[in-house]
N, C-alpha and C. Protein backbone atom coordinates (compact mmCIF):
# COMPACT_ATOMS: atom_id res chain seq x y z
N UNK A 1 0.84 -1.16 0.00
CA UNK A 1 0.00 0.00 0.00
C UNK A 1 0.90 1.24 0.00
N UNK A 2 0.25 2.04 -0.97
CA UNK A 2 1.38 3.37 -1.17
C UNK A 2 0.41 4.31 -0.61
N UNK A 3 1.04 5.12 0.60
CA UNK A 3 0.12 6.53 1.20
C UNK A 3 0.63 7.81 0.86
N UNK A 4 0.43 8.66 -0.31
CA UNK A 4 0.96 9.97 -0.30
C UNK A 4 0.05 10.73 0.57
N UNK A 5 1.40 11.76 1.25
CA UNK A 5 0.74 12.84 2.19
C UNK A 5 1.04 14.23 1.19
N UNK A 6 -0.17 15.36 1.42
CA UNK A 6 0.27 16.57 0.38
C UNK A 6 0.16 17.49 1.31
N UNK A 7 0.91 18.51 1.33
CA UNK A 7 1.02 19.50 2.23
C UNK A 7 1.18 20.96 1.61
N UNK A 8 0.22 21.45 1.91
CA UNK A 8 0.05 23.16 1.31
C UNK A 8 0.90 24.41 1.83
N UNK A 9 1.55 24.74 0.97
CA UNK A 9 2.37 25.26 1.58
C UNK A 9 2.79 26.93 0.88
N UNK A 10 3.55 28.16 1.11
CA UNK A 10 3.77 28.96 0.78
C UNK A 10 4.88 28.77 0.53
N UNK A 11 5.82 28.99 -0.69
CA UNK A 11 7.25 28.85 -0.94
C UNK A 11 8.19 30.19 -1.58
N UNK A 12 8.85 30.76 -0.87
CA UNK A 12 10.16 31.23 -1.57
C UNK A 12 11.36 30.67 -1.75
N UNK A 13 11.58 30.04 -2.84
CA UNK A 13 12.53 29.86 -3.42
C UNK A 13 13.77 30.66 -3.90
N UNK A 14 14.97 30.12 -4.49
CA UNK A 14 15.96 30.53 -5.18
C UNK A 14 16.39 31.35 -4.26
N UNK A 15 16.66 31.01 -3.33
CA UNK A 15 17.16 32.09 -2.05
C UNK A 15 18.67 31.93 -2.50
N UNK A 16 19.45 33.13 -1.98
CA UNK A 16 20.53 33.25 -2.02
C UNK A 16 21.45 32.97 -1.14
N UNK A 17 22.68 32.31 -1.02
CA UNK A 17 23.33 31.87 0.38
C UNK A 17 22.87 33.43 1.49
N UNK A 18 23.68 34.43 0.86
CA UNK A 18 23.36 35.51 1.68
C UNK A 18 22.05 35.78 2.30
N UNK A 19 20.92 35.41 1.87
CA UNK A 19 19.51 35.49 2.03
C UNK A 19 19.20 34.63 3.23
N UNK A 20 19.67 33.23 2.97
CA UNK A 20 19.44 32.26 3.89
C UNK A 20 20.00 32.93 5.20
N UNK A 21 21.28 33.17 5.22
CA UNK A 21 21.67 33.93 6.37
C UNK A 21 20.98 34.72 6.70
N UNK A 22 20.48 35.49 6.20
CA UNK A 22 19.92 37.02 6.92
C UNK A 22 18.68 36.53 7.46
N UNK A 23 17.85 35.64 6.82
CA UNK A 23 16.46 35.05 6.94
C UNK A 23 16.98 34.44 8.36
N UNK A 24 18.06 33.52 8.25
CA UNK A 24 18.10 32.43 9.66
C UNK A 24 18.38 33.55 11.14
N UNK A 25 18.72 34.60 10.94
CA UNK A 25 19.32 35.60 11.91
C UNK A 25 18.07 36.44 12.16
N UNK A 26 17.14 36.43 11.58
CA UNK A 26 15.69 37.13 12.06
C UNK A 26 15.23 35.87 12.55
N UNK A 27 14.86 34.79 11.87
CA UNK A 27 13.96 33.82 12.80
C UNK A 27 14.61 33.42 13.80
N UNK A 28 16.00 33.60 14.36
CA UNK A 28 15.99 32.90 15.53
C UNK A 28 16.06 34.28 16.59
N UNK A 29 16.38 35.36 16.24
CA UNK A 29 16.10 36.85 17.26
C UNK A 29 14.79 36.76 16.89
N UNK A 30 13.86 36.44 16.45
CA UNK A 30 12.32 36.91 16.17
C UNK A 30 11.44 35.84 17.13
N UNK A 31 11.82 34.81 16.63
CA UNK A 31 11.32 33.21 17.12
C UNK A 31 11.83 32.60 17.29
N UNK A 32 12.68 32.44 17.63
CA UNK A 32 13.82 31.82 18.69
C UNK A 32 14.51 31.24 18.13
N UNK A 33 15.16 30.02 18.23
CA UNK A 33 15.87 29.45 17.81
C UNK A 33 15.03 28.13 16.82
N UNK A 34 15.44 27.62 16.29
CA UNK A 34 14.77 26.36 15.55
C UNK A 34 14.49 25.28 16.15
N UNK A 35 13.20 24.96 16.32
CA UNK A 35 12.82 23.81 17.06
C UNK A 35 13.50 22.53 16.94
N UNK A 36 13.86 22.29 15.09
CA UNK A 36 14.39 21.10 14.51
C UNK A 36 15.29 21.49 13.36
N UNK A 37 16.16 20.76 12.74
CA UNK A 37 17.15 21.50 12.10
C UNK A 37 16.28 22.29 10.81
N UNK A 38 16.19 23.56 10.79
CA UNK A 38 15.45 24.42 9.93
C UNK A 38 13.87 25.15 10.35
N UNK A 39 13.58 24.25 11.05
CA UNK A 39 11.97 24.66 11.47
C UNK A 39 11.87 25.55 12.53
N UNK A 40 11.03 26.36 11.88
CA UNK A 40 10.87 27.63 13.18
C UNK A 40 9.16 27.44 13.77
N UNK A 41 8.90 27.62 14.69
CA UNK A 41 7.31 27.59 15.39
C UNK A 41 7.05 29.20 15.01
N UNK A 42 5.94 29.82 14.33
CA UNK A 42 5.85 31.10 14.44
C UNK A 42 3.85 31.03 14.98
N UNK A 43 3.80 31.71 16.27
CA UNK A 43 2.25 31.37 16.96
C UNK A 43 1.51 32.26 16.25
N UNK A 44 0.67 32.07 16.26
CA UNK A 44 -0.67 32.67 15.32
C UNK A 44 -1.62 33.96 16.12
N UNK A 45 -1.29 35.56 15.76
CA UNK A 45 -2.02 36.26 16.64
C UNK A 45 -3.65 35.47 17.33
N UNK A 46 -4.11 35.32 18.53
CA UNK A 46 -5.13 34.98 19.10
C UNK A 46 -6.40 35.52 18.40
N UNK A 47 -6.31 37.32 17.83
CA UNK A 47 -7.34 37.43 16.78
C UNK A 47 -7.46 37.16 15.55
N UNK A 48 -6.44 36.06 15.57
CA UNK A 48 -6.25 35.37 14.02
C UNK A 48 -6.94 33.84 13.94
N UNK A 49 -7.26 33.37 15.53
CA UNK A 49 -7.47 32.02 15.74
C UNK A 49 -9.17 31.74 15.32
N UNK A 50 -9.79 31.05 14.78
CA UNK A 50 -10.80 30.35 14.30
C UNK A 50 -11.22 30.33 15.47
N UNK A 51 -12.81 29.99 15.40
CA UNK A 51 -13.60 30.17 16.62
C UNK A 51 -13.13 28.74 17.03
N UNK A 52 -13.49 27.32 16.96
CA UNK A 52 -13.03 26.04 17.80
C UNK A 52 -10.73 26.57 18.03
N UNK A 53 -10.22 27.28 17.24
CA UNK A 53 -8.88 27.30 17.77
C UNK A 53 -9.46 28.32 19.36
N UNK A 54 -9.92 29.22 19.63
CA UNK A 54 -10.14 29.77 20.29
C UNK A 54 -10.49 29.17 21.71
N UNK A 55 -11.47 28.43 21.11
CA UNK A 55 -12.39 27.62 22.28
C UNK A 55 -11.05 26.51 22.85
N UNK A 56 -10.45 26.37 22.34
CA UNK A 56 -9.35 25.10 22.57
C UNK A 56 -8.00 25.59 23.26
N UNK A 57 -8.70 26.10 24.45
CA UNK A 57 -7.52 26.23 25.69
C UNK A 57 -6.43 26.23 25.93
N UNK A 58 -6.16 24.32 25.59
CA UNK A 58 -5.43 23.39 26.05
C UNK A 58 -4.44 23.23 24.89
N UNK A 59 -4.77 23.64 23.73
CA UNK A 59 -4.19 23.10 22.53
C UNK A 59 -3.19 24.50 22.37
N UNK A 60 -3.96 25.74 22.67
CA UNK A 60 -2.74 26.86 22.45
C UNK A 60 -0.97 26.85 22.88
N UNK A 61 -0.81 27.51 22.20
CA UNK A 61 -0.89 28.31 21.56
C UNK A 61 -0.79 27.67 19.98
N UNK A 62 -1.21 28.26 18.74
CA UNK A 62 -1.40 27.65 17.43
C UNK A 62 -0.51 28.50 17.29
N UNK A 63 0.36 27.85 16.14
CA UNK A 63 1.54 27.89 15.33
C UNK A 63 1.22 27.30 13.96
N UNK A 64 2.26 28.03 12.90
CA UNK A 64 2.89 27.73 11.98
C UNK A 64 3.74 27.00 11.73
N UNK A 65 4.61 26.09 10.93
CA UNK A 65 5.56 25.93 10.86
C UNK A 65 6.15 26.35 9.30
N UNK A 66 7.41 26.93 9.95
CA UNK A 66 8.49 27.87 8.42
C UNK A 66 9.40 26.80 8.64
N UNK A 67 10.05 26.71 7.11
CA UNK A 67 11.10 25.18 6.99
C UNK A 67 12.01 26.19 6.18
N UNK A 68 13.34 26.59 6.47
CA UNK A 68 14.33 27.46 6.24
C UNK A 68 15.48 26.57 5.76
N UNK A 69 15.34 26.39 4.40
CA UNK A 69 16.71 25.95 3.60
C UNK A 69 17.80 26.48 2.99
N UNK A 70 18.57 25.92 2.31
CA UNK A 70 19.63 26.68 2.30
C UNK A 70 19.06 28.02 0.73
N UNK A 71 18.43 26.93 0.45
CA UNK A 71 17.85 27.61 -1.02
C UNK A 71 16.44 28.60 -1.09
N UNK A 72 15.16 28.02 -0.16
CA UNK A 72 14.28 28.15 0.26
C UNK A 72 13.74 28.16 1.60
N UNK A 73 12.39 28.43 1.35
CA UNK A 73 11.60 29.23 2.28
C UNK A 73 10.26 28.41 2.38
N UNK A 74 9.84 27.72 2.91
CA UNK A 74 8.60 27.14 3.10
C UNK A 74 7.81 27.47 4.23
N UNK A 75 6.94 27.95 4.33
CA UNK A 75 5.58 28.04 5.19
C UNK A 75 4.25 26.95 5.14
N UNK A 76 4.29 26.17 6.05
CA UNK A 76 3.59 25.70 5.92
C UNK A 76 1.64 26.15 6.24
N UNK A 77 0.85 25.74 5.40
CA UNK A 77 -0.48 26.51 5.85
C UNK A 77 -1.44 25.35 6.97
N UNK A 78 -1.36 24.66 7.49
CA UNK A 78 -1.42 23.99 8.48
C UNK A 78 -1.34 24.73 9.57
N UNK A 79 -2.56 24.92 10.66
CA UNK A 79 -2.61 25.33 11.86
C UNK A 79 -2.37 24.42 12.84
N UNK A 80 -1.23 24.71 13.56
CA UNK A 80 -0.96 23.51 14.42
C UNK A 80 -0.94 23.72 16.13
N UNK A 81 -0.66 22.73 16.83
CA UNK A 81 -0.57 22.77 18.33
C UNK A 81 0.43 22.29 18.70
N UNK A 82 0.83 22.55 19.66
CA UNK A 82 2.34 22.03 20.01
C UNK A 82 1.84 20.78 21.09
N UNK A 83 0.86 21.28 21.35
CA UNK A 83 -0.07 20.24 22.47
C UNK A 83 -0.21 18.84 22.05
N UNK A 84 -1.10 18.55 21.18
CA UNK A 84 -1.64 17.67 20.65
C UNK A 84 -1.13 17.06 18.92
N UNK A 85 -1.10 15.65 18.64
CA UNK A 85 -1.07 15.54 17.02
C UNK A 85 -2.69 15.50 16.41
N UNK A 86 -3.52 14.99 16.82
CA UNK A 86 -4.88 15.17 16.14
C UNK A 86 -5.48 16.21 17.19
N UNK A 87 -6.32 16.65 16.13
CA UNK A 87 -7.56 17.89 16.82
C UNK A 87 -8.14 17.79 16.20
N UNK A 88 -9.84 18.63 16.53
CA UNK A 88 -10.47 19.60 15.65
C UNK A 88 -9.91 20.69 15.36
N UNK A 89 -9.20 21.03 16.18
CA UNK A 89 -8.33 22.63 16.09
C UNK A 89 -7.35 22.49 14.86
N UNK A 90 -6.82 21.80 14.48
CA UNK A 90 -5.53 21.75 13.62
C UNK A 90 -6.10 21.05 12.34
N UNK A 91 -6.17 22.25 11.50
CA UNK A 91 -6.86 22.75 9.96
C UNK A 91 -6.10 23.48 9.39
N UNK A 92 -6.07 23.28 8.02
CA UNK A 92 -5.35 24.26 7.26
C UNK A 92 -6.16 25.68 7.50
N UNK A 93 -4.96 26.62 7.21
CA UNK A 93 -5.15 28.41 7.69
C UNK A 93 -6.31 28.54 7.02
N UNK A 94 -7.34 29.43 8.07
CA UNK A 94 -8.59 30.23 7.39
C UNK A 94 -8.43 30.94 6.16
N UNK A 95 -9.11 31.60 5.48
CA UNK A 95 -9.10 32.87 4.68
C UNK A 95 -8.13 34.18 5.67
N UNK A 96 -8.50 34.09 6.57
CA UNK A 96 -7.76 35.45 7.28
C UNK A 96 -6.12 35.15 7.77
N UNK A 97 -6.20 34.03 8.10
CA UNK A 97 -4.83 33.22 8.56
C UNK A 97 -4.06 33.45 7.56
N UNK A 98 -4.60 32.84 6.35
CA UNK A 98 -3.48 32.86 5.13
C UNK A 98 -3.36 33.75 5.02
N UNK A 99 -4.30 34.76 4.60
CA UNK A 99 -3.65 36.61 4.48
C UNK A 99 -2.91 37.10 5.53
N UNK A 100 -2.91 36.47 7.23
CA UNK A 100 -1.94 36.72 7.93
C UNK A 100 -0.30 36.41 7.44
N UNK A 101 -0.76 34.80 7.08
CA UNK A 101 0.98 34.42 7.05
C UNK A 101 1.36 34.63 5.66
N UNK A 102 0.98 34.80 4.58
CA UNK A 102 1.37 35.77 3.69
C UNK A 102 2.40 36.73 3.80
N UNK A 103 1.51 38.16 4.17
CA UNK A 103 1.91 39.04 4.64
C UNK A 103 3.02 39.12 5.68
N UNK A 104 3.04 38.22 6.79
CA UNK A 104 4.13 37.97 7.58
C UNK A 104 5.01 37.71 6.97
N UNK A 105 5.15 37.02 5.97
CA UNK A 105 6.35 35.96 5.33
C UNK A 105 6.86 37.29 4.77
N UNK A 106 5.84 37.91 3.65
CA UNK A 106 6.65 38.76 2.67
C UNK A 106 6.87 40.25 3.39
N UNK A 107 6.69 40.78 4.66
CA UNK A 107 6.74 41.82 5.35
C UNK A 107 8.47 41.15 5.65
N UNK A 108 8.49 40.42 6.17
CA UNK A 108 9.98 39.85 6.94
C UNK A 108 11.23 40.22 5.29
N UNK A 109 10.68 39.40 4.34
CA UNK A 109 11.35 39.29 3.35
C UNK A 109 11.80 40.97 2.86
N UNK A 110 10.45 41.88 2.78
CA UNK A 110 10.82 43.21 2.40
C UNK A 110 11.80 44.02 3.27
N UNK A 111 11.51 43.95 4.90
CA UNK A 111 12.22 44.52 5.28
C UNK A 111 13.31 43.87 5.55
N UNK A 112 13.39 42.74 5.17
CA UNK A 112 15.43 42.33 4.91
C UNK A 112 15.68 42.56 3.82
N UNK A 113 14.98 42.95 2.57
CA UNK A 113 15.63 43.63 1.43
C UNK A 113 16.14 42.71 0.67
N UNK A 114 15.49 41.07 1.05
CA UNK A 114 15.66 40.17 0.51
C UNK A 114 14.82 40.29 -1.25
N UNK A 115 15.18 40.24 -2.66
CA UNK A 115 14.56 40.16 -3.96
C UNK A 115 14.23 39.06 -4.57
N UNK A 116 12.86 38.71 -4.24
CA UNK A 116 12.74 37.67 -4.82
C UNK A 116 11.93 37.83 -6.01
């Protein structure tokens, strides 16, 4: 039995060594250090959270996960918990979410003056 998993994701590519650097030196002064080699947790403003993320206490704080390569930039659109692996809470980003992490991604990118 063959199981493909597909995962939605936001990508900047063709990053530049220099880029990668500058990118890895904001996410770990921004969001700390990398959870796993490349992955950063970035939490999801609370007025960004879906009404059941809201209601779900126990599961907060909801996060992102950004996958920082040497070449690229991945965001994943998956709302996640650090709490739990299954939920109701953990759904791909709303309509408003995605226009959050969008904008986050490419706000970070502009003001590092990164050209993609």
């Amino acid at each position: 039995m063959i199981i493909l998993l597909f995962m939605k994701q936001y990508v900047i590519d063709e990053l530049r060594a220099a880029d990668h650097k500058t990118l890895k030196t904001h996410l770990d002064e921004y969001y700390g250090p990398a959870v796993l080699d490349g992955i950063y947790w970035i939490s999801i403003d609370t007025d960004k959270l879906s009404e059941i993320q809201r209601q779900h206490h126990a599961c907060q704080p909801h996060y992102i996960a950004v996958d920082l390569e040497e070449n690229r930039l991945a965001c994943e659109l998956l709302v996640r918990t650090p709490n739990r692996v299954r939920c109701d809470c953990i759904r791909y980003a709303t309509e408003t979410q995605l226009i959050w992490i969008i904008a986050l991604i490419d706000n970070i990118i502009k003001q590092l003056k990164i050209i993609t």
